[in-house]
C-alpha atoms as a PDB file:
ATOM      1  CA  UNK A   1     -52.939  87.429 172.732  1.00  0.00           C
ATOM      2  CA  UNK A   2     -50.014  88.913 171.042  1.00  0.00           C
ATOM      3  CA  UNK A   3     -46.276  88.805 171.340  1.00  0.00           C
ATOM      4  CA  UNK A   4     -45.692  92.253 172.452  1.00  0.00           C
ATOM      5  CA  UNK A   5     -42.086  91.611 173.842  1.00  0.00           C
ATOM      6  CA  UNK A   6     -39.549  89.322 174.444  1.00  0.00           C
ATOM      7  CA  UNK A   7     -40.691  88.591 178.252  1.00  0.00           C
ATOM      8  CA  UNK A   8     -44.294  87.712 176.962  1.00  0.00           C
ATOM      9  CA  UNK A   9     -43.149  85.390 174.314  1.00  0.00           C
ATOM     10  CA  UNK A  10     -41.181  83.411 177.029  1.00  0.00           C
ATOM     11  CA  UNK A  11     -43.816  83.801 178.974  1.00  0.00           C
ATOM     12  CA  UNK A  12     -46.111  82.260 175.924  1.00  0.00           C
ATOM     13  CA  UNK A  13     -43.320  79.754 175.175  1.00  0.00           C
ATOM     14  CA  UNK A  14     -43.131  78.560 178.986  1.00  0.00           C
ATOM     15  CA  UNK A  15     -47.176  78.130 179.117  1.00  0.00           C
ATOM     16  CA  UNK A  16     -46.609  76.180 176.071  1.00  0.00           C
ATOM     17  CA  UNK A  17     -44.179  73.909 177.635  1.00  0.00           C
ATOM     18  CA  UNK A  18     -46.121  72.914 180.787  1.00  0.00           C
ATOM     19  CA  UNK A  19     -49.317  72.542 178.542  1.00  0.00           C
ATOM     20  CA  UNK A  20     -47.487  69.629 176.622  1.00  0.00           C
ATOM     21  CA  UNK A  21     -46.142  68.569 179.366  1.00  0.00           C
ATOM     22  CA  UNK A  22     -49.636  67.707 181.090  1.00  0.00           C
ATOM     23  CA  UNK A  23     -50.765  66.363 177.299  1.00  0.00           C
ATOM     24  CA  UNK A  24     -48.112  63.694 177.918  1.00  0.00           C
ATOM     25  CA  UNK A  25     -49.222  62.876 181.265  1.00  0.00           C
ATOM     26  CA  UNK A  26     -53.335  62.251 180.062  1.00  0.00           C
ATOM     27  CA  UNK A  27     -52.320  60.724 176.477  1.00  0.00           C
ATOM     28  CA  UNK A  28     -52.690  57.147 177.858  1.00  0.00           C
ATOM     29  CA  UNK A  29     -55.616  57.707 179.042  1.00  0.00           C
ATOM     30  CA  UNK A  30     -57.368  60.094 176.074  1.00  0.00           C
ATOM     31  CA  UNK A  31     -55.688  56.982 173.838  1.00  0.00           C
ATOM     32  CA  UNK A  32     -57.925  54.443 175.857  1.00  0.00           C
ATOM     33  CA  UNK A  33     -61.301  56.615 175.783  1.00  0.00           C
ATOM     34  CA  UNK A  34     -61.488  58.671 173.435  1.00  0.00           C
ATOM     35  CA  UNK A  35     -61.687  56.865 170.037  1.00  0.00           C
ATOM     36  CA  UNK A  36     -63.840  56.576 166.776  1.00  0.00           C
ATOM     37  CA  UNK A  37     -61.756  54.848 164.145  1.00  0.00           C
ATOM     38  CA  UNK A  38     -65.084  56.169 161.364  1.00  0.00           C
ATOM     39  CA  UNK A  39     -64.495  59.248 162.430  1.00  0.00           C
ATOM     40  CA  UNK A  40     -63.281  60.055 158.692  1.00  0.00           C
ATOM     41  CA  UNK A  41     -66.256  58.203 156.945  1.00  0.00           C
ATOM     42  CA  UNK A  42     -68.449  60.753 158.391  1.00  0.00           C
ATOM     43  CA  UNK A  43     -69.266  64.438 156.812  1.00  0.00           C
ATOM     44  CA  UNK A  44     -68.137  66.227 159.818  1.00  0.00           C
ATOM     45  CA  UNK A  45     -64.849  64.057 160.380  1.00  0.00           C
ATOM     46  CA  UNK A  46     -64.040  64.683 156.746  1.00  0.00           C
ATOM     47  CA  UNK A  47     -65.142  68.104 157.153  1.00  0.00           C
ATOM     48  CA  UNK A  48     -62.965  69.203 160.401  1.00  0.00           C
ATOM     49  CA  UNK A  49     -60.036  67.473 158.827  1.00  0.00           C
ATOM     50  CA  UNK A  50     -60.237  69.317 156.161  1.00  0.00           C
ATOM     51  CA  UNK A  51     -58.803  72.233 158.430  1.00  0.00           C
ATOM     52  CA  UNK A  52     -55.543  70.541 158.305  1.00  0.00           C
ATOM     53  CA  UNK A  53     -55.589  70.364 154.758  1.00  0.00           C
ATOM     54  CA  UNK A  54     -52.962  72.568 153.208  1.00  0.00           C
ATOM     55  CA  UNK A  55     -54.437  72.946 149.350  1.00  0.00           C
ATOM     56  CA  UNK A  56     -57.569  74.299 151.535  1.00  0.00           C
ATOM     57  CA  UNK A  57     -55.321  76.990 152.911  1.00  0.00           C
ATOM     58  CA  UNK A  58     -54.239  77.691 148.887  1.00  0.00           C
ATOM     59  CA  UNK A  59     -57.525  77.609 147.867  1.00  0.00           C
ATOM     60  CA  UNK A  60     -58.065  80.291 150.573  1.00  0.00           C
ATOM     61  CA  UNK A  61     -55.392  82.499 149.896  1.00  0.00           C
ATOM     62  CA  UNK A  62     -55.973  82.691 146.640  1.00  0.00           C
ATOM     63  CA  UNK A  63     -59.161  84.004 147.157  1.00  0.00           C
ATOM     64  CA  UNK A  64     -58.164  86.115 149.166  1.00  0.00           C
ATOM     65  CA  UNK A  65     -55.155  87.481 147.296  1.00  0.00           C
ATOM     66  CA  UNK A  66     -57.703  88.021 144.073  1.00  0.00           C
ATOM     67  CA  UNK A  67     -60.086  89.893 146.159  1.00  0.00           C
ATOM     68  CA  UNK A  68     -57.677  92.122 147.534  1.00  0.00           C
ATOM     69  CA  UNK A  69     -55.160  92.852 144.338  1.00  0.00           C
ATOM     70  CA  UNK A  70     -57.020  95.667 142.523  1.00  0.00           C
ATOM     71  CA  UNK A  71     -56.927  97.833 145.363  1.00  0.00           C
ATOM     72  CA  UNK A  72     -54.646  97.082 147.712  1.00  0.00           C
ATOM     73  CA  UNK A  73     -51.666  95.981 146.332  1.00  0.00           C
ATOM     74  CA  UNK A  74     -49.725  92.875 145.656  1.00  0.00           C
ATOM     75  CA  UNK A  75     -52.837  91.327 148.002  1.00  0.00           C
ATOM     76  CA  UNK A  76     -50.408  90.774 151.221  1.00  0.00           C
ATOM     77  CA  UNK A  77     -53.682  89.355 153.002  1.00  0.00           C
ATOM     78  CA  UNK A  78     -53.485  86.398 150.273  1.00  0.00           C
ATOM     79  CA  UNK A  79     -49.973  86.087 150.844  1.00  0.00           C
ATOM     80  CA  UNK A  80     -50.452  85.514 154.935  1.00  0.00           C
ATOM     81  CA  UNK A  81     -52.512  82.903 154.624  1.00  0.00           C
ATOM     82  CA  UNK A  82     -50.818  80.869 152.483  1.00  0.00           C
ATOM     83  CA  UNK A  83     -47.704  81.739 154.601  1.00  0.00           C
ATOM     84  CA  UNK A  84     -48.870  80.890 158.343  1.00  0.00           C
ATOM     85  CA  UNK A  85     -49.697  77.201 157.185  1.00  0.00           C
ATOM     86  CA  UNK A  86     -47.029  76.231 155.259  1.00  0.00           C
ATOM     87  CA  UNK A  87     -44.820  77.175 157.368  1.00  0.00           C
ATOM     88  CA  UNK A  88     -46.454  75.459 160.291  1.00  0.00           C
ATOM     89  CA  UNK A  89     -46.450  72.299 158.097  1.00  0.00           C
ATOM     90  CA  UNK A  90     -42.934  72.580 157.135  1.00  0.00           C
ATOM     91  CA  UNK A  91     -42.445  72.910 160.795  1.00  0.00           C
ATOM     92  CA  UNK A  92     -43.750  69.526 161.538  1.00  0.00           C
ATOM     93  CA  UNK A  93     -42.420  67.669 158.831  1.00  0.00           C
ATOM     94  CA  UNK A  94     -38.673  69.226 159.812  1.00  0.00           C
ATOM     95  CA  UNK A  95     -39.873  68.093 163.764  1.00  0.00           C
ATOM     96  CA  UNK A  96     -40.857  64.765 163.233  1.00  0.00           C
ATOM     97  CA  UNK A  97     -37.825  64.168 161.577  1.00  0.00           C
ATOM     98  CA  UNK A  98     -35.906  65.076 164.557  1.00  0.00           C
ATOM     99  CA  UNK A  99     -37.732  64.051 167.298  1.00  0.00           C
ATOM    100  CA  UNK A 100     -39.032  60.473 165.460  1.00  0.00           C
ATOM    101  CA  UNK A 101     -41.863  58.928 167.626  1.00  0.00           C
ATOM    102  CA  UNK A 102     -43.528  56.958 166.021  1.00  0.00           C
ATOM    103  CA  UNK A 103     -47.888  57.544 165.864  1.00  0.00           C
ATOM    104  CA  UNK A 104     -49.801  55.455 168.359  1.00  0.00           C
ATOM    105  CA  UNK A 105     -50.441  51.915 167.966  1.00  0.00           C
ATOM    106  CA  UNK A 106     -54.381  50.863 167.963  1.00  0.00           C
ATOM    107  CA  UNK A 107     -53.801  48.136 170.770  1.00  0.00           C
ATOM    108  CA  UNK A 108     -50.686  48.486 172.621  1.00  0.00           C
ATOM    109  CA  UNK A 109     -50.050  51.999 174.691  1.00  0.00           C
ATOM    110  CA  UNK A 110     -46.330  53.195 174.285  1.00  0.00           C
ATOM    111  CA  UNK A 111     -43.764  55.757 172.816  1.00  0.00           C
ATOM    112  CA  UNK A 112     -42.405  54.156 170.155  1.00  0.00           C
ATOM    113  CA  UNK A 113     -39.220  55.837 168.082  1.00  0.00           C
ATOM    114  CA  UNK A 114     -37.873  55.010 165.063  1.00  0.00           C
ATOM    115  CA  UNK A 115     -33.835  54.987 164.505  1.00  0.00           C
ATOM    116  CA  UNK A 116     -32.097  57.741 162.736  1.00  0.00           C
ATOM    117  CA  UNK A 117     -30.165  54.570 160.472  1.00  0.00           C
ATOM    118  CA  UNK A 118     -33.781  53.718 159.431  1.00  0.00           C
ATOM    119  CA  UNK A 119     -35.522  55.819 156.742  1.00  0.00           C
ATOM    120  CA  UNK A 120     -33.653  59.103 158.006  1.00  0.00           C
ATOM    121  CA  UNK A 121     -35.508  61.550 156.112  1.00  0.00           C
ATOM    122  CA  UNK A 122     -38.852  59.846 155.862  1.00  0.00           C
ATOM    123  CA  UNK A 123     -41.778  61.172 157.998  1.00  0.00           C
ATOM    124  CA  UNK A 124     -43.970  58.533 157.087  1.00  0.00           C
ATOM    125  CA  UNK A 125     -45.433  56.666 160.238  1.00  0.00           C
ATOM    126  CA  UNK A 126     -43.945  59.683 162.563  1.00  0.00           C
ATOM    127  CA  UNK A 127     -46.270  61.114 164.673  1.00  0.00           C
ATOM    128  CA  UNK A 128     -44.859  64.108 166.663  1.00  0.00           C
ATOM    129  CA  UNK A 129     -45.958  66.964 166.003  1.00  0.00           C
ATOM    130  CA  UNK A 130     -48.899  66.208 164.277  1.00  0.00           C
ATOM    131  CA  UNK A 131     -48.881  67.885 160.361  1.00  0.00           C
ATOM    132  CA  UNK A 132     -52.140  68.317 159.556  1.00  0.00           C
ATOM    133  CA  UNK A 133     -53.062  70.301 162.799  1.00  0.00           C
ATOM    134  CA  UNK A 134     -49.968  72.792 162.875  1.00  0.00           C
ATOM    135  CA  UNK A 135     -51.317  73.588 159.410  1.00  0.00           C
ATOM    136  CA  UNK A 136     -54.319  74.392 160.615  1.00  0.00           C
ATOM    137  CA  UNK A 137     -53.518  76.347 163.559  1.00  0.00           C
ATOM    138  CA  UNK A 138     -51.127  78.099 161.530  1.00  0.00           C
ATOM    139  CA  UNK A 139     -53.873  79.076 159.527  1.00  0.00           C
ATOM    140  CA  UNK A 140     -56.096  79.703 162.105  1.00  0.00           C
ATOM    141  CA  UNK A 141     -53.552  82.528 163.762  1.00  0.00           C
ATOM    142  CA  UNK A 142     -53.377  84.010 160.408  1.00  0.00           C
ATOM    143  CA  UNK A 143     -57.499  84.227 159.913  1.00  0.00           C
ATOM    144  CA  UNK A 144     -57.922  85.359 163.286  1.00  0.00           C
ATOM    145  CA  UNK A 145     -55.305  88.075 162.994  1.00  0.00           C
ATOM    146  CA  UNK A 146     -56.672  89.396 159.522  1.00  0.00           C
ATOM    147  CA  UNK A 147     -60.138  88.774 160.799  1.00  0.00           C
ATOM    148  CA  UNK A 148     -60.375  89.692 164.549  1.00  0.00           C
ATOM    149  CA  UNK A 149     -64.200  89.934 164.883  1.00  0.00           C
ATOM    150  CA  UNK A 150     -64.348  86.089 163.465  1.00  0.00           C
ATOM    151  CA  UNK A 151     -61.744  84.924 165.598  1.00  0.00           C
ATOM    152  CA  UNK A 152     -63.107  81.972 166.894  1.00  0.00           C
ATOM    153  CA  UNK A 153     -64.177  80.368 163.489  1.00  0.00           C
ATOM    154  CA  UNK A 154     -60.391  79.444 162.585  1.00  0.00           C
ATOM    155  CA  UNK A 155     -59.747  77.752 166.368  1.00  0.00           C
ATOM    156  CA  UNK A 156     -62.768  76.267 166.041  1.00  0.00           C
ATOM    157  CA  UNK A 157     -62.013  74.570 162.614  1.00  0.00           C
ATOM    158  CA  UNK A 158     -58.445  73.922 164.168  1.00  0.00           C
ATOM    159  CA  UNK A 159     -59.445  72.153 167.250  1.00  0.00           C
ATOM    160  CA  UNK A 160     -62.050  69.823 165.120  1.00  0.00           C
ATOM    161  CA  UNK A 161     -59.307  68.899 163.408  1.00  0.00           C
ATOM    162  CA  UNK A 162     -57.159  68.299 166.043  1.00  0.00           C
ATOM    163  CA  UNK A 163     -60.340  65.881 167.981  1.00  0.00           C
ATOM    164  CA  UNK A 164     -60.397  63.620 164.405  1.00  0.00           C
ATOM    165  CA  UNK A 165     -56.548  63.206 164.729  1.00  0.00           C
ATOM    166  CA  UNK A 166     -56.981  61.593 168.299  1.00  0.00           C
ATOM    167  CA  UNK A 167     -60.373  59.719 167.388  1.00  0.00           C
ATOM    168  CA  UNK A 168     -58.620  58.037 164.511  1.00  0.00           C
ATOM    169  CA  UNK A 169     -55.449  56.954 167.001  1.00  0.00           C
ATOM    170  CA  UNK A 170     -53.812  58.504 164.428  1.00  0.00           C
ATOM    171  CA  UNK A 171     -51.809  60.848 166.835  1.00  0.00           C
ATOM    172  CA  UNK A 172     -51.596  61.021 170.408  1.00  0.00           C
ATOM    173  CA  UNK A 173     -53.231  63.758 172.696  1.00  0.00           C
ATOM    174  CA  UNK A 174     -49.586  65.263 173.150  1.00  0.00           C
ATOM    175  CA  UNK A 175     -49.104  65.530 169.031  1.00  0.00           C
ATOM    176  CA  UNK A 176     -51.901  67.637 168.485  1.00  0.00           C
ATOM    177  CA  UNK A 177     -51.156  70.370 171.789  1.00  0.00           C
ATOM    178  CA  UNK A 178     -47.829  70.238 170.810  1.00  0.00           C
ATOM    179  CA  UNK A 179     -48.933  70.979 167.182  1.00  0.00           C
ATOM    180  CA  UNK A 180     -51.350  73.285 168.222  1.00  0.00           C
ATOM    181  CA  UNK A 181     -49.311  75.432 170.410  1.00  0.00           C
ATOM    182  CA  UNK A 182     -46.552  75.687 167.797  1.00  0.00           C
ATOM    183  CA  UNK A 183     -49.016  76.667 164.792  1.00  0.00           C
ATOM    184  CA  UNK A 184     -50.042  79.584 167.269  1.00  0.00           C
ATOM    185  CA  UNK A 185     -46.139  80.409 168.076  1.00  0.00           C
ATOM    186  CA  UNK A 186     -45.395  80.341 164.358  1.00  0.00           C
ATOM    187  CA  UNK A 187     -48.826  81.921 163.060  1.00  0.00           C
ATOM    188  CA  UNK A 188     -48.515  85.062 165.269  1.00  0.00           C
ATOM    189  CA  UNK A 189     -45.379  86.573 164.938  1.00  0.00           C
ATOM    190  CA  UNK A 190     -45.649  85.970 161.179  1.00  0.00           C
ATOM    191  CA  UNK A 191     -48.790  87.500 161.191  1.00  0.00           C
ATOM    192  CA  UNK A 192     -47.640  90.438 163.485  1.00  0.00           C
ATOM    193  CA  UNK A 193     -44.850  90.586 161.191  1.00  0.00           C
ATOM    194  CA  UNK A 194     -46.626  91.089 157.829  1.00  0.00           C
ATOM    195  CA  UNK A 195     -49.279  93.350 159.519  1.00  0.00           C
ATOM    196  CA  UNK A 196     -46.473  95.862 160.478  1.00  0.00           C
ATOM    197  CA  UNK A 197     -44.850  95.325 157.371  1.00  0.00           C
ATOM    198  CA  UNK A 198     -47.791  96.378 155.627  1.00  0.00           C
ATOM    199  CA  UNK A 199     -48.541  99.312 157.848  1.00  0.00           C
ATOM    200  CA  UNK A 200     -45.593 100.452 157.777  1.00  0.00           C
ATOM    201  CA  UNK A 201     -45.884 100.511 153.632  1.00  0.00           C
ATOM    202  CA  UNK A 202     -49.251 102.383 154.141  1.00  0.00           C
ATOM    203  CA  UNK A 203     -47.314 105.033 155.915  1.00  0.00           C
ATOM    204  CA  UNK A 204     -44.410 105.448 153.383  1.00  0.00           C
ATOM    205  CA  UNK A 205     -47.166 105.765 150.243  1.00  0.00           C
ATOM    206  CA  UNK A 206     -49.460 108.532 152.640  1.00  0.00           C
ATOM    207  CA  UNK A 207     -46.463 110.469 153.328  1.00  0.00           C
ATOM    208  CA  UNK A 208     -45.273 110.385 149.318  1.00  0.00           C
ATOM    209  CA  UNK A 209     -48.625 111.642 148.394  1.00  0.00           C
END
């Protein structure tokens, strides 16, 4: 799905809404049932974590940008995956300073949220929208847009990464849609941005030549 106009991205942005909406509504009870405080002393917790893990996303761009560089460029590929998830984790750091709940305590159900008088520009122990996976949707919009035929493996990653978050108690089922829906809203029009950026370099070196 893509942003084509302004009506579909309020569209997009209204779906968004109601879908963290009804995450608030089930978090008690995904915070009851749905736990596995190992989750991260297991190869496939660590693993689908790692999704969330921005030096990943460097690692990956990187690659990227050295693969594409002799031929196409200044490698813009590189350059949109490292964008999509730092921005999306800038995003959430800048959030949870605003909006300030705190992350989920492991025996007592409840929105917590910490003063602005108390460590004001501290995230630590802020749980709203959850970092790690609005970096890795962020990064998943990006691979998915550069990649469309492999689609899936990004969201995939993402949403693994989201299910550790909540299995840990670490975040509450309403931090991770909320993160995941805004690494999508941030990923895509960056992506769509760059992508028409760069075709619309293509055209202005075809028609010099």
């Amino acid at each position: 799905m893509t942003l084509d106009s302004p009506s579909r991205w309020w569209r997009v942005f209204a779906l968004a809404v109601v879908v963290v909406a009804a995450a608030h509504f089930a978090d008690e009870a995904v915070w009851r049932a749905v736990r596995d405080p190992r989750v991260n002393e297991r190869d496939w917790g660590r693993f689908l974590r790692s999704a969330g893990y921005f030096p990943l996303w460097i690692a990956l761009a990187v690659a990227l940008w050295l693969h594409d560089r002799p031929g196409r460029g200044w490698g813009w590929r590189g350059g949109l995956l490292f964008l999509a998830p730092a921005a999306g984790g800038i995003a959430a750091e800048l959030l949870k300073l605003l909006v300030r709940r705190l992350r989920p305590d492991e025996t007592t159900f409840g929105y917590l949220f910490r003063s602005f008088s108390q460590d004001p520009f501290s995230t630590r122990g802020l749980g709203l929208p959850s970092s790690h996976v609005l970096v890795a949707f962020g990064g998943a919009t990006a691979l998915a847009r550069l990649f469309p035929k492999a689609w899936a493996v990004g969201y995939i990653l993402a949403a693994g990464c989201a299910l550790t978050r909540v299995l840990t108690t670490q975040h509450y089922l309403s931090d991770v849609v909320a993160a995941a829906a805004l690494g999508w809203l941030i990923g895509d029009p960056l992506s769509r941005w760059m992508l028409g950026r760069r075709g619309r370099a293509r055209e202005h070196t075809l028609a010099r030549t």
